[in-house]
Each structure stands twice: as structure tokens, then as C-alpha cells.
N, C-alpha and C. Protein backbone atom coordinates (compact mmCIF):
# COMPACT_ATOMS: atom_id res chain seq x y z
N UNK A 1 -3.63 -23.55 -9.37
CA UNK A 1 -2.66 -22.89 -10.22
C UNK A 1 -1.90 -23.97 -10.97
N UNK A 2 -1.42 -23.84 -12.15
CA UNK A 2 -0.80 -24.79 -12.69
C UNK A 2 0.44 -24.67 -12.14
N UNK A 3 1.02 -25.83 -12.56
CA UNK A 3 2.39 -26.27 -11.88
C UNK A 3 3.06 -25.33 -13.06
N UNK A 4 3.36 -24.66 -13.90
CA UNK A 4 3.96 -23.88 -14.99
C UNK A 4 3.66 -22.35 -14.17
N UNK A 5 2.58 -22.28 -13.58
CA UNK A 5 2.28 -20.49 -13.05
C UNK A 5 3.18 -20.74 -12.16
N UNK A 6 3.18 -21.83 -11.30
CA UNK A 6 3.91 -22.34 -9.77
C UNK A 6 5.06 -21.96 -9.51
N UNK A 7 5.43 -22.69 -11.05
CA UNK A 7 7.14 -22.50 -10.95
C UNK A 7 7.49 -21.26 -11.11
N UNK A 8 6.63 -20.40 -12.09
CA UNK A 8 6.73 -18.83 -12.27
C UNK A 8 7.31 -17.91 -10.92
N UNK A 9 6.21 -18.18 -10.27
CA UNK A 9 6.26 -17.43 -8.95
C UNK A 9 7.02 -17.62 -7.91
N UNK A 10 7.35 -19.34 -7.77
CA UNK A 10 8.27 -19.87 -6.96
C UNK A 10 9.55 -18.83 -7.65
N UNK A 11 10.01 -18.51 -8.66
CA UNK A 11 11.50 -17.97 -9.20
C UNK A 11 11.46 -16.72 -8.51
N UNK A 12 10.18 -15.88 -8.40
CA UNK A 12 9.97 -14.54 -7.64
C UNK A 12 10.23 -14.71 -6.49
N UNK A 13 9.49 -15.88 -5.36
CA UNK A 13 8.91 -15.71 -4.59
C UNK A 13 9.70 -16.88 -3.65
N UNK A 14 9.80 -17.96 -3.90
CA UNK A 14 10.56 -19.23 -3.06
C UNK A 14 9.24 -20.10 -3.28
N UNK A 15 9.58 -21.45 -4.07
CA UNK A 15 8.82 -22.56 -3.59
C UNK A 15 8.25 -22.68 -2.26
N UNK A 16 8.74 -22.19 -1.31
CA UNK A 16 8.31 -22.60 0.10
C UNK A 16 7.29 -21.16 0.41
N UNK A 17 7.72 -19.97 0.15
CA UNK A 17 6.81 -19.38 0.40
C UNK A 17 5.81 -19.04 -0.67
N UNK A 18 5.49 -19.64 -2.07
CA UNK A 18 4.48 -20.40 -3.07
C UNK A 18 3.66 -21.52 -2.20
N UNK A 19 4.37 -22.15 -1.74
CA UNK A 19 3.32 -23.39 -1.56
C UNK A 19 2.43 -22.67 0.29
N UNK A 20 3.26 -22.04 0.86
CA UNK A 20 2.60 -21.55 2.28
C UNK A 20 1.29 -20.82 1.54
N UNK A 21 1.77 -20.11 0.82
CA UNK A 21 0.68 -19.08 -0.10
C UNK A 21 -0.87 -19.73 -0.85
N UNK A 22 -0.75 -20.69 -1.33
CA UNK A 22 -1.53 -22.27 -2.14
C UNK A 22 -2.35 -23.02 -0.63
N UNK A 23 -0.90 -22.80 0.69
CA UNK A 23 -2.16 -23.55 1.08
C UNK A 23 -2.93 -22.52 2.27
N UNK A 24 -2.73 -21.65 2.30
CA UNK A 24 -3.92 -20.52 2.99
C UNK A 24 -4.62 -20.18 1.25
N UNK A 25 -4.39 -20.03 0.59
CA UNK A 25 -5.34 -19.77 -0.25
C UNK A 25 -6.45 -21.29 -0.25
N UNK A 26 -6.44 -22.06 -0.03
CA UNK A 26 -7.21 -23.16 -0.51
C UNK A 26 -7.67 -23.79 0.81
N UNK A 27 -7.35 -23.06 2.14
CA UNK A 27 -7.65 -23.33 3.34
C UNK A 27 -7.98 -22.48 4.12
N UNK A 28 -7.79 -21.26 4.10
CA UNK A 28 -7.86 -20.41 4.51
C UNK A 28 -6.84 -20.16 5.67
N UNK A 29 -7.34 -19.03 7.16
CA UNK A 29 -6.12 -18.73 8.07
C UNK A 29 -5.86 -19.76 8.83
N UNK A 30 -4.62 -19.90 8.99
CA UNK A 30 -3.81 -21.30 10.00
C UNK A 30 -3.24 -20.56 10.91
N UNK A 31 -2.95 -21.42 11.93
CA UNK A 31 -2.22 -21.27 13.12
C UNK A 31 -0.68 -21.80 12.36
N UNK A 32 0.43 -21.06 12.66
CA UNK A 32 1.48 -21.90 13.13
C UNK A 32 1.50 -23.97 12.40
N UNK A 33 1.15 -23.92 13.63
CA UNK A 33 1.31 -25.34 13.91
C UNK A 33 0.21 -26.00 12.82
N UNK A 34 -0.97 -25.57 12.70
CA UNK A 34 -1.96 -25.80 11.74
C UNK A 34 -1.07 -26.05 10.17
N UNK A 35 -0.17 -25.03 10.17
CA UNK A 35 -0.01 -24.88 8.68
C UNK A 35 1.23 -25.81 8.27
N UNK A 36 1.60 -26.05 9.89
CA UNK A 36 3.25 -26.97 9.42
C UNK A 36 2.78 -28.13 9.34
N UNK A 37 1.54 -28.28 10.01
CA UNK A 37 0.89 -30.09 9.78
C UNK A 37 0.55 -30.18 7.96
N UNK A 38 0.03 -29.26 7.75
CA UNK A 38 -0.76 -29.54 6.41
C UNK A 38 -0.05 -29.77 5.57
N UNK A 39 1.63 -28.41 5.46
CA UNK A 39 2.37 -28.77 4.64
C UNK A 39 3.22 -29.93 5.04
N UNK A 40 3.51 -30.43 5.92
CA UNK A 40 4.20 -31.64 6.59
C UNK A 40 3.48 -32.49 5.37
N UNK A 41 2.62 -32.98 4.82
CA UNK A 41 1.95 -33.52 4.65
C UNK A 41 2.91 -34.45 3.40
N UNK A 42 2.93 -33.19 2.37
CA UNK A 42 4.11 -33.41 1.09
C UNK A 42 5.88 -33.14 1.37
N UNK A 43 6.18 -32.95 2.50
CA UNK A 43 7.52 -32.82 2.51
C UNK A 43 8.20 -32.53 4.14
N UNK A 44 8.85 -32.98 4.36
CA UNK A 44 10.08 -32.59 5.73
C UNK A 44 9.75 -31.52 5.56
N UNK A 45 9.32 -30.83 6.56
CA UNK A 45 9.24 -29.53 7.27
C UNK A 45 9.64 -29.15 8.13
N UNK A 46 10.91 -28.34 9.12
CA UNK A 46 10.50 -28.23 10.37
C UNK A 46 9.26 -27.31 10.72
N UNK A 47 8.83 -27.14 11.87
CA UNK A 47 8.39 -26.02 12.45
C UNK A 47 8.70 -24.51 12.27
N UNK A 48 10.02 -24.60 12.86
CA UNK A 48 10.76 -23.44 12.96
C UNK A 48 10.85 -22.43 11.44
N UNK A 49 10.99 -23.57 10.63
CA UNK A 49 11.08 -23.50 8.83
C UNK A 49 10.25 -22.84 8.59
N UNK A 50 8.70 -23.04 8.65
CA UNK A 50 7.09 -22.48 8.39
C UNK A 50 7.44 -21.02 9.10
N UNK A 51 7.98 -20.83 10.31
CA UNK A 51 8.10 -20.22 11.38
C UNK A 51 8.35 -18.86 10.73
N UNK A 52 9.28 -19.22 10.06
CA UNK A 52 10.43 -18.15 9.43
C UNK A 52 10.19 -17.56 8.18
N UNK A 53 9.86 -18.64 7.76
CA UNK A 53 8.97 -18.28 6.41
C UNK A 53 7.69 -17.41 6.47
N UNK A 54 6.72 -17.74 7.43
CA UNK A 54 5.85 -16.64 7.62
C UNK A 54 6.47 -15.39 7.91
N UNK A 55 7.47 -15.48 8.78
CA UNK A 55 7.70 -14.08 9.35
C UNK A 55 8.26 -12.65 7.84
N UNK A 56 8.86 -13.80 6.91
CA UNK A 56 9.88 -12.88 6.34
C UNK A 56 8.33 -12.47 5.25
N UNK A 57 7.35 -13.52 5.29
CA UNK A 57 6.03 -13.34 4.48
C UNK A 57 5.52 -12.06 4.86
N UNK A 58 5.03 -12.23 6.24
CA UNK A 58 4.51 -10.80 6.85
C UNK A 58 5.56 -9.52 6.58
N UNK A 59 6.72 -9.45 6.58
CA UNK A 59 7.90 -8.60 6.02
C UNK A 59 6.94 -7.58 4.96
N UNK A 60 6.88 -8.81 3.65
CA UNK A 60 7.04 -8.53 2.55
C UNK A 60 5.20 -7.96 2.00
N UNK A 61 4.11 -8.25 3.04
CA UNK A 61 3.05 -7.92 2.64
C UNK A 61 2.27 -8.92 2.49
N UNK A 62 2.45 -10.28 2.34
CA UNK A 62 2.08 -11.49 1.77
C UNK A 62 1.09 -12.32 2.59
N UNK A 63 1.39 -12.14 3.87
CA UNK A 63 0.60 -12.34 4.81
C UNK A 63 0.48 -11.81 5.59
N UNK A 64 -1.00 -11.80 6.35
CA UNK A 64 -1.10 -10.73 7.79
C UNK A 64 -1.69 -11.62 8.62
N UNK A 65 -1.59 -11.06 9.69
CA UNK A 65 -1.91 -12.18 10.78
C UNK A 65 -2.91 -11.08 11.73
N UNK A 66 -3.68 -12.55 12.35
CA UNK A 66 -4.60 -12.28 13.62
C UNK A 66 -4.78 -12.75 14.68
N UNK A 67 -5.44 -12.44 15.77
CA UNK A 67 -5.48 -12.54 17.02
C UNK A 67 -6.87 -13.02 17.59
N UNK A 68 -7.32 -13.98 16.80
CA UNK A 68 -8.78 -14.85 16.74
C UNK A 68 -9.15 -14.95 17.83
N UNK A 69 -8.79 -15.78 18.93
CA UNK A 69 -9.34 -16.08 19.96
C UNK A 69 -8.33 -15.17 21.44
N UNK A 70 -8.13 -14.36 21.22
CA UNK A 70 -7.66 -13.66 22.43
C UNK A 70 -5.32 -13.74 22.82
N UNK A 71 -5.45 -15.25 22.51
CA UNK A 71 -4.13 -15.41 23.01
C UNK A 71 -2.86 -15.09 22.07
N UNK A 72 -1.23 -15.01 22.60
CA UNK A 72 -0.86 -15.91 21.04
C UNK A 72 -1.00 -16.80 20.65
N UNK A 73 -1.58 -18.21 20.91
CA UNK A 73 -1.41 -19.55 20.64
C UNK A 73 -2.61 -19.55 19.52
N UNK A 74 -3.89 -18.44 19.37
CA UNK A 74 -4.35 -18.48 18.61
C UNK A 74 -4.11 -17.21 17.34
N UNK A 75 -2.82 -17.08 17.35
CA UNK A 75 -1.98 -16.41 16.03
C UNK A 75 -2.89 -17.29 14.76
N UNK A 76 -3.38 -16.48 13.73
CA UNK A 76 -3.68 -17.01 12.54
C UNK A 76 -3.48 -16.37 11.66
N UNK A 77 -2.30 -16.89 10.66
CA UNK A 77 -1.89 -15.75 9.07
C UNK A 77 -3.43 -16.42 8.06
N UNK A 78 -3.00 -15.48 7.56
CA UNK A 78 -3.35 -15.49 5.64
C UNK A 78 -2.93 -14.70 4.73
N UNK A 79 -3.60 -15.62 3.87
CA UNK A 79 -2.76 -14.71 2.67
C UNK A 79 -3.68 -13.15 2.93
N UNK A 80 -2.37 -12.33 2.46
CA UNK A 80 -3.03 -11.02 2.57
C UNK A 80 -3.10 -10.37 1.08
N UNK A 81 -3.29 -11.30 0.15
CA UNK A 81 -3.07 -10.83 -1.01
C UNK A 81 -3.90 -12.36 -2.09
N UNK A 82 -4.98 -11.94 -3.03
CA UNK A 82 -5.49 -13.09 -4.16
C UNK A 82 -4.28 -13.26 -4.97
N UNK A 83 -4.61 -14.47 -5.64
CA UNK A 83 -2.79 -14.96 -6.28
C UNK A 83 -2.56 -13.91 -7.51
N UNK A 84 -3.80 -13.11 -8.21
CA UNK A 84 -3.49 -12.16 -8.84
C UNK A 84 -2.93 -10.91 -8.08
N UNK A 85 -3.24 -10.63 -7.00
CA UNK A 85 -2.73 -9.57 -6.22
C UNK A 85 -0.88 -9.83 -6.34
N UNK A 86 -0.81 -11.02 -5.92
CA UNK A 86 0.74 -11.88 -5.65
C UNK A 86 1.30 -11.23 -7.04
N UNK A 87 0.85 -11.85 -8.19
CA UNK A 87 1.42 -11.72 -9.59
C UNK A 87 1.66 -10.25 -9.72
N UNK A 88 0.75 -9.54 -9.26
CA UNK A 88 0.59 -7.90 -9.88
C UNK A 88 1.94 -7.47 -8.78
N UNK A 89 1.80 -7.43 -7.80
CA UNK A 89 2.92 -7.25 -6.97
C UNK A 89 4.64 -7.54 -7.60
N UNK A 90 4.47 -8.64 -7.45
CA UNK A 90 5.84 -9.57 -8.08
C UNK A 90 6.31 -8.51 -9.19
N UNK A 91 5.50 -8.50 -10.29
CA UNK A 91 5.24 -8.13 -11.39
C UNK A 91 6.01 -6.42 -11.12
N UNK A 92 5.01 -6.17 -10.77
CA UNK A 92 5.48 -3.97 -10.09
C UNK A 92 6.86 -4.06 -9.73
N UNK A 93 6.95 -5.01 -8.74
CA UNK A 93 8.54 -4.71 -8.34
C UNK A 93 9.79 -5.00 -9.12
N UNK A 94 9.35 -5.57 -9.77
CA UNK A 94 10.49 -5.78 -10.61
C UNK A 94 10.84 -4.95 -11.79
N UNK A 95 9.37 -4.60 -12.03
CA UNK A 95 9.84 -3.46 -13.22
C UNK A 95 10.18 -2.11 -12.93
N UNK A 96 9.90 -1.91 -11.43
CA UNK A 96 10.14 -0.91 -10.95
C UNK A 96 12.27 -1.54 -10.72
N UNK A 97 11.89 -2.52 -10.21
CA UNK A 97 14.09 -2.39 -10.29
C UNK A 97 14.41 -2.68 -11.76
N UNK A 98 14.00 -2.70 -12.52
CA UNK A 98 14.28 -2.88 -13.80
C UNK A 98 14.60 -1.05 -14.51
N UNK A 99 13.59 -0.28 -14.27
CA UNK A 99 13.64 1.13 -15.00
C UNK A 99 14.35 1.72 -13.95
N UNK A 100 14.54 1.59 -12.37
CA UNK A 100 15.11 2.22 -11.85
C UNK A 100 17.03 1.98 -12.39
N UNK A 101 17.02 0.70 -12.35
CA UNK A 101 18.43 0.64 -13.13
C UNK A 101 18.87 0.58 -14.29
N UNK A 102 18.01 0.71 -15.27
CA UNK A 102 17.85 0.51 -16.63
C UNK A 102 16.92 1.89 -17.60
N UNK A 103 16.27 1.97 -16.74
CA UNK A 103 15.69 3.72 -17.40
C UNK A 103 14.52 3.31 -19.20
N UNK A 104 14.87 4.06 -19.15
CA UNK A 104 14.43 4.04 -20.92
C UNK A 104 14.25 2.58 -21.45
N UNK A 105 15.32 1.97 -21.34
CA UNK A 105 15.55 0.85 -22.13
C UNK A 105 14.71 -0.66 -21.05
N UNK A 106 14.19 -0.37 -20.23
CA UNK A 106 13.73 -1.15 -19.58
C UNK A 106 12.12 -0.98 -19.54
N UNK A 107 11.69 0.48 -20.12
CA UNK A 107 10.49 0.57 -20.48
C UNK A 107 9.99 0.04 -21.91
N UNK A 108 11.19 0.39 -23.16
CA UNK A 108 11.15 0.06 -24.28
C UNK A 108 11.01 -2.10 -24.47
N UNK A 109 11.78 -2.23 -23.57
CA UNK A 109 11.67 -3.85 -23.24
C UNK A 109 10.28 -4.43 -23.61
N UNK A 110 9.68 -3.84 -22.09
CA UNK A 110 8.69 -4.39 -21.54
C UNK A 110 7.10 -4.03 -23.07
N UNK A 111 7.43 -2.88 -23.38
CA UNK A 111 6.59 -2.28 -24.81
C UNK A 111 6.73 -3.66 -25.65
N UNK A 112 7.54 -3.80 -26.05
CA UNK A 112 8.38 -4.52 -26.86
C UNK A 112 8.24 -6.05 -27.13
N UNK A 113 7.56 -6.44 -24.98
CA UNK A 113 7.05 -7.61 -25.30
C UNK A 113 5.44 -8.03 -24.65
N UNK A 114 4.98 -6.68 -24.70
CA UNK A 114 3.62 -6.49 -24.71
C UNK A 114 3.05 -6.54 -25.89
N UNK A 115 3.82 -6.09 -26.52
CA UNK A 115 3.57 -6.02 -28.26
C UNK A 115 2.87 -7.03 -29.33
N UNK A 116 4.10 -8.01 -28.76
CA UNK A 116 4.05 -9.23 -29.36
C UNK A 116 2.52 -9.90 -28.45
N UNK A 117 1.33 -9.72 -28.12
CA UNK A 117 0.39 -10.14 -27.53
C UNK A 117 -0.77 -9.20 -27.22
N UNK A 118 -1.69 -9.18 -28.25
CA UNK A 118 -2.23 -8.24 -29.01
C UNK A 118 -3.53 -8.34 -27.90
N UNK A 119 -3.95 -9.04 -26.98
CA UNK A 119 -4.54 -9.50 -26.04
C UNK A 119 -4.10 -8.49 -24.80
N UNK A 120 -2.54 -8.22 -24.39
CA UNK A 120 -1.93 -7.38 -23.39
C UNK A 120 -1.79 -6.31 -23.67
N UNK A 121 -1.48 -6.33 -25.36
CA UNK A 121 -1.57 -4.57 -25.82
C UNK A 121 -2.64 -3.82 -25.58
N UNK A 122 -4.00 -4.34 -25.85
CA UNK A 122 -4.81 -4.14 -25.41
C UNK A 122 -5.54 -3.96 -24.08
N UNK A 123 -4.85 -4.71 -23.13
CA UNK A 123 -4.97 -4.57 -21.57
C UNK A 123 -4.46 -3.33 -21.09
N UNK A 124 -3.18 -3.42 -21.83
CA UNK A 124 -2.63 -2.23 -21.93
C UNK A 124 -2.75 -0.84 -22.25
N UNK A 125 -3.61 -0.74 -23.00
CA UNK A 125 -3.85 0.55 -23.36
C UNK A 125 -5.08 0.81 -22.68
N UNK A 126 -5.99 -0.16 -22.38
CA UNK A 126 -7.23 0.48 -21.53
C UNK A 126 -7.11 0.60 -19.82
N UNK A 127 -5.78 0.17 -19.68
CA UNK A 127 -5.25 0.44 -17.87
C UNK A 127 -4.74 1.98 -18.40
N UNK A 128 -3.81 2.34 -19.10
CA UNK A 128 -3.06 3.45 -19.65
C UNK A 128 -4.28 4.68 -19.64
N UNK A 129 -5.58 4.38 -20.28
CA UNK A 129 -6.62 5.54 -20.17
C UNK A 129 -6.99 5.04 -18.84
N UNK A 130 -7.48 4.16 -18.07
CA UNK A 130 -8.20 4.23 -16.96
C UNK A 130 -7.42 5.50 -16.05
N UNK A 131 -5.87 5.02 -15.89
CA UNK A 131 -5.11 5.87 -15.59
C UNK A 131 -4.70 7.56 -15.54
N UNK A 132 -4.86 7.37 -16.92
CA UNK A 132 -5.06 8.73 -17.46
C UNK A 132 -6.13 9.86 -17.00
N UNK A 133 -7.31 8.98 -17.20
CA UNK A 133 -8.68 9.57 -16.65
C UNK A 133 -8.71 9.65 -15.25
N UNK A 134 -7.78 9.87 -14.56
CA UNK A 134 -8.17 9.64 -12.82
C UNK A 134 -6.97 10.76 -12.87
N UNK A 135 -6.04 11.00 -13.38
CA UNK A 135 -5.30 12.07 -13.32
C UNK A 135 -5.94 12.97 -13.64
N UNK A 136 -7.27 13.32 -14.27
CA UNK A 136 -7.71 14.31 -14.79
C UNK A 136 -8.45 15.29 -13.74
């Protein structure tokens, strides 16, 4: 991901739980301890830090965890979501608190700067019939 998408998502999401996310995506499921070594790697980490961060991850959908070899000690998260899944997510919720507190004018927004990107308008209008056609 570029360091420009990075920072994107880090503003949604937390640098720390961006980079936990980057490195089960590019490693796949870790233990715990697996994942505080790896990120240890680029920065002071505690344990406890990773610890917490997964947990509030699993909270939120972001990661799910398994029970690989029988015990807890072999706890293993992953991402439970592709980084487009992440974006589309991020993305939903916010526009969902956006029209829920904003209504009208938070739909007209978002029109507004779909518009300007004749590439999304277009994305746009063929999600809008896919949509359409499944209501039918």
C-alpha cells in the first residue's frame, strides 16, 4: 500500500492498528507474541500494546482469531477483512454517521464529490443498478 493510502486509513483506523493489519496481510495469521516480534522489528512495542490492539481489532471486525493447534498459546488472528474490504468498511461507516447526522446534505456532499471523477460516477451508477436489480 502506499504510504499516502497508509496515512489515509491510519486517520480512520490508528497507525498501530494499520500497520497490525499490513503485517497479517503480508504474513499471514500470528500468534500474539509472533506479531509483537515482527512489529518490534520497526518500533518499541510492548506486548501488552499488540495485546490490546488486537482485542479492540476483533471488537471492530478487523480481525478474527483461531484455535490452530488445540491450546490458547496457539491463539492465531488475521486479518478478517482484504485492505479493500478495510476501505469499503471505513468508508460505509462514516457515511452512514455522516447522513445519520447530516441527512440530505450529507448525501448531496458525497454526489457532489463523486461527480467531480467521472471514473466513480461511473462506478457509481453501475453499483446503483446492480443494486437496484436485486431489489427487483
Amino acid at each position: 500500500m502506499s504510504p499516502r493510502k497508509k496515512a489515509d486509513l491510519g486517520k480512520a483506523l490508528g497507525t498501530r492498528q494499520v500497520s497490525i493489519l499490513e503485517y497479517l496481510w503480508a504474513h499471514g495469521p500470528q500468534s500474539v507474541s509472533e506479531l509483537h516480534r515482527g512489529l518490534s522489528v520497526r518500533e518499541d512495542l510492548a506486548y501488552t500494546t499488540v495485546f490490546t490492539e488486537l482485542s479492540r481489532m476483533l471488537k471492530k471486525g478487523l480481525v478474527a482469531k483461531g484455535n490452530e493447534g488445540g491450546s490458547h498459546l496457539d491463539m492465531r488472528y488475521r486479518a478478517a477483512l482484504s485492505r479493500e474490504g478495510v476501505v469499503s468498511s471505513v468508508v460505509a461507516q462514516t457515511l452512514r454517521g455522516l447522513i445519520s447526522a447530516h441527512g440530505p446534505a450529507a448525501v448531496h456532499g458525497f454526489v457532489d464529490a463523486v461527480a467531480q471523477d467521472p471514473s466513480a460516477l461511473e462506478e457509481l451508477r453501475r453499483l446503483l443498478n446492480v443494486r437496484s436489480r436485486k431489489k427487483r
